[in-house]
C-alpha atoms as a PDB file:
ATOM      1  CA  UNK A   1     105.276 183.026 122.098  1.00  0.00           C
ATOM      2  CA  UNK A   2     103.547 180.941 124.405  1.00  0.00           C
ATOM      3  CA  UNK A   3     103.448 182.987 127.078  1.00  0.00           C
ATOM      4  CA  UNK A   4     104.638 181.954 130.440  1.00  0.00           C
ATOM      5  CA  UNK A   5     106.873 178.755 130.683  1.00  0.00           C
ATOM      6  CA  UNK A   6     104.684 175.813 132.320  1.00  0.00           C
ATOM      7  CA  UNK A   7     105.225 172.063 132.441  1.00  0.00           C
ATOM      8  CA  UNK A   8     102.433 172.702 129.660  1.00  0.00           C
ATOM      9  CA  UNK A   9     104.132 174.761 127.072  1.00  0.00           C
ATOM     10  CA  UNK A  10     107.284 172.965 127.409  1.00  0.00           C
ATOM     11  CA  UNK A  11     105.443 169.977 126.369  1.00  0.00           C
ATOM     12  CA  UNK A  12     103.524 171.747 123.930  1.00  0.00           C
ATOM     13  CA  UNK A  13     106.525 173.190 122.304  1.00  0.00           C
ATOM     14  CA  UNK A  14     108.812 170.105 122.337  1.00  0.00           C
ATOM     15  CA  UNK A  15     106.124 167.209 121.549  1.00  0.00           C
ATOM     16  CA  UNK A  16     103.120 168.646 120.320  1.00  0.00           C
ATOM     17  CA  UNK A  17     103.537 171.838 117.798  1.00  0.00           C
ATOM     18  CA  UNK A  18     105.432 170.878 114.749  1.00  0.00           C
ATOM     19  CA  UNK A  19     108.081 172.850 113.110  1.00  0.00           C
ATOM     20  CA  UNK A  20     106.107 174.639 110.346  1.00  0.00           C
ATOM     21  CA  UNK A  21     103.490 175.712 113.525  1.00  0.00           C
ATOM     22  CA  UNK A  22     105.834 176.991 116.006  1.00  0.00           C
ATOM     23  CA  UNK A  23     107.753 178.653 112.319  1.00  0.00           C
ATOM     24  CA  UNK A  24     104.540 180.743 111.652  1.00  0.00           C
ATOM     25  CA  UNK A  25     103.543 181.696 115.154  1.00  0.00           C
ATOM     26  CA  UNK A  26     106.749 183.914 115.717  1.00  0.00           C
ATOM     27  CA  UNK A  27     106.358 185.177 112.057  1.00  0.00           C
ATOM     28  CA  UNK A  28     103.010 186.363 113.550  1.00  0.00           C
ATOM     29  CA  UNK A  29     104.876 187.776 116.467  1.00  0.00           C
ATOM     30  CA  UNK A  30     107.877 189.118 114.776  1.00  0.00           C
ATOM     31  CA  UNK A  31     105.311 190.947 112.151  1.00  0.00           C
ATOM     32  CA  UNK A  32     106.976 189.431 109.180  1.00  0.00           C
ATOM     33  CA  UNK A  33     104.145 187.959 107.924  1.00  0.00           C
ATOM     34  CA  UNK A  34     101.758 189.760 106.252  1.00  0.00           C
ATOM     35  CA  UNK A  35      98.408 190.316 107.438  1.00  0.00           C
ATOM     36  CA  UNK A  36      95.232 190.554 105.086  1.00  0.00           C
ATOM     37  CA  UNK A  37      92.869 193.025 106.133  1.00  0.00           C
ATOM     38  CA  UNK A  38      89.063 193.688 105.746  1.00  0.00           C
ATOM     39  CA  UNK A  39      88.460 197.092 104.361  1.00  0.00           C
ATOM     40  CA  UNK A  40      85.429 198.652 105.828  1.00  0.00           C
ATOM     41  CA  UNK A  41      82.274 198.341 104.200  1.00  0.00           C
ATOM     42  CA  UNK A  42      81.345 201.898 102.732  1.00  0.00           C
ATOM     43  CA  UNK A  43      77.591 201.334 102.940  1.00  0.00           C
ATOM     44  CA  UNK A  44      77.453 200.292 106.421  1.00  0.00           C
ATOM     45  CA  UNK A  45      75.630 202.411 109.107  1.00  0.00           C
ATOM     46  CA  UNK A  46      77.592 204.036 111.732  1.00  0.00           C
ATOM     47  CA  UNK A  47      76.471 202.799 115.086  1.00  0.00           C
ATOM     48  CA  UNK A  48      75.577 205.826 117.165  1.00  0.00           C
ATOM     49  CA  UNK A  49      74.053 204.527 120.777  1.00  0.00           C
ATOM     50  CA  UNK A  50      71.933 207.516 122.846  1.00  0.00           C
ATOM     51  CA  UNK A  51      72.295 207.498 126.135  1.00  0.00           C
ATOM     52  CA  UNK A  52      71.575 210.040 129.112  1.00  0.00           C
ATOM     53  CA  UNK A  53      74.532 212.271 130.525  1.00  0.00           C
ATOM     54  CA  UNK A  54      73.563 211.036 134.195  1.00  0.00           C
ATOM     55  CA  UNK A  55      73.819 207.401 133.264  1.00  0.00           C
ATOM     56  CA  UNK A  56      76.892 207.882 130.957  1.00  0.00           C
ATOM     57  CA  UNK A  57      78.146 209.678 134.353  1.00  0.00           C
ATOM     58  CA  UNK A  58      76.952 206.441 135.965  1.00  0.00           C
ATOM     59  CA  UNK A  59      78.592 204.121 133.967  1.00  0.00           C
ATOM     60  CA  UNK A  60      82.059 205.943 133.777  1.00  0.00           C
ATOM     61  CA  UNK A  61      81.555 206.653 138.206  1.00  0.00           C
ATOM     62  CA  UNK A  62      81.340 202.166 137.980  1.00  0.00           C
ATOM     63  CA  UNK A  63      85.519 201.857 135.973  1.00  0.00           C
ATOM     64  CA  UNK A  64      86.559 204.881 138.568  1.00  0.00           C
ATOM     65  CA  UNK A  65      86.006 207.705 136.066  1.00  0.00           C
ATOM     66  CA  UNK A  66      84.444 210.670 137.908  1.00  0.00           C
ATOM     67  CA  UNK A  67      82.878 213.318 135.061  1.00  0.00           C
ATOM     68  CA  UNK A  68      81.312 215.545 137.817  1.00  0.00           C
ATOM     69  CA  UNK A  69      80.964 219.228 137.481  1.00  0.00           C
ATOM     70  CA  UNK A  70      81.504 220.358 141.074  1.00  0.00           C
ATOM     71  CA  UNK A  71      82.663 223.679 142.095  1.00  0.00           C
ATOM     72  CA  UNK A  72      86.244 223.696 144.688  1.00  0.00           C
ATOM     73  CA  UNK A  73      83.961 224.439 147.229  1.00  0.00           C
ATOM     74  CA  UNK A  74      81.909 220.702 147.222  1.00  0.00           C
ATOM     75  CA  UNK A  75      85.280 218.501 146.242  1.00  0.00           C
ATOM     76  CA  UNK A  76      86.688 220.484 149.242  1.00  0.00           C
ATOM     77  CA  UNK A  77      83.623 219.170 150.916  1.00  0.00           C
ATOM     78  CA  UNK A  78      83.443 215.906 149.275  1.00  0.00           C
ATOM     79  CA  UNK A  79      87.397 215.242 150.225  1.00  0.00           C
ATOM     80  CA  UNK A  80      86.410 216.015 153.850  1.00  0.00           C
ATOM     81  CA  UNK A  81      83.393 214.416 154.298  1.00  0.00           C
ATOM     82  CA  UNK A  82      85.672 210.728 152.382  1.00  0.00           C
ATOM     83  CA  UNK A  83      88.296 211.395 154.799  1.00  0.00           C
ATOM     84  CA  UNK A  84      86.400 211.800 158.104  1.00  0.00           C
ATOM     85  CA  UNK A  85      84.225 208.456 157.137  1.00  0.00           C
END
């Protein structure tokens, strides 16, 4: 509920947060509690971003994604060339 035990949280939890507080936060954990939701708005505009394969490719090569099209012949080459560096 309050995540890792500190000095801090003990103190929060024993002097600070009141009865009722610490009472709804582990309804909100548990998932007793009911949660209202926001329908989505039907005459909103879907957001649809263009952007070029080779920076897509980019961007995806940064979080360690790699979206190349290479035959076995240049990964073979690619693996060799990594491993000889």
């Amino acid at each position: 509920m309050y995540g890792s035990v500190t000095p801090y949280t003990v103190y929060k939890y024993w002097w600070v947060d009141s009865v009722a507080k610490i009472t709804l936060m582990l309804l909100d954990k548990s998932g007793l509690r009911r949660k209202g939701t926001i329908p989505p708005d039907p005459n909103a505009e879907p957001i649809n971003i263009e952007m070029p394969d080779d920076e897509f490719n980019d961007m995806l090569g940064m979080f360690g994604f790699q979206t190349m099209k290479e035959t076995d012949e240049e990964k073979i080459e690619r693996i060799r060339t990594e491993l000889n560096k």
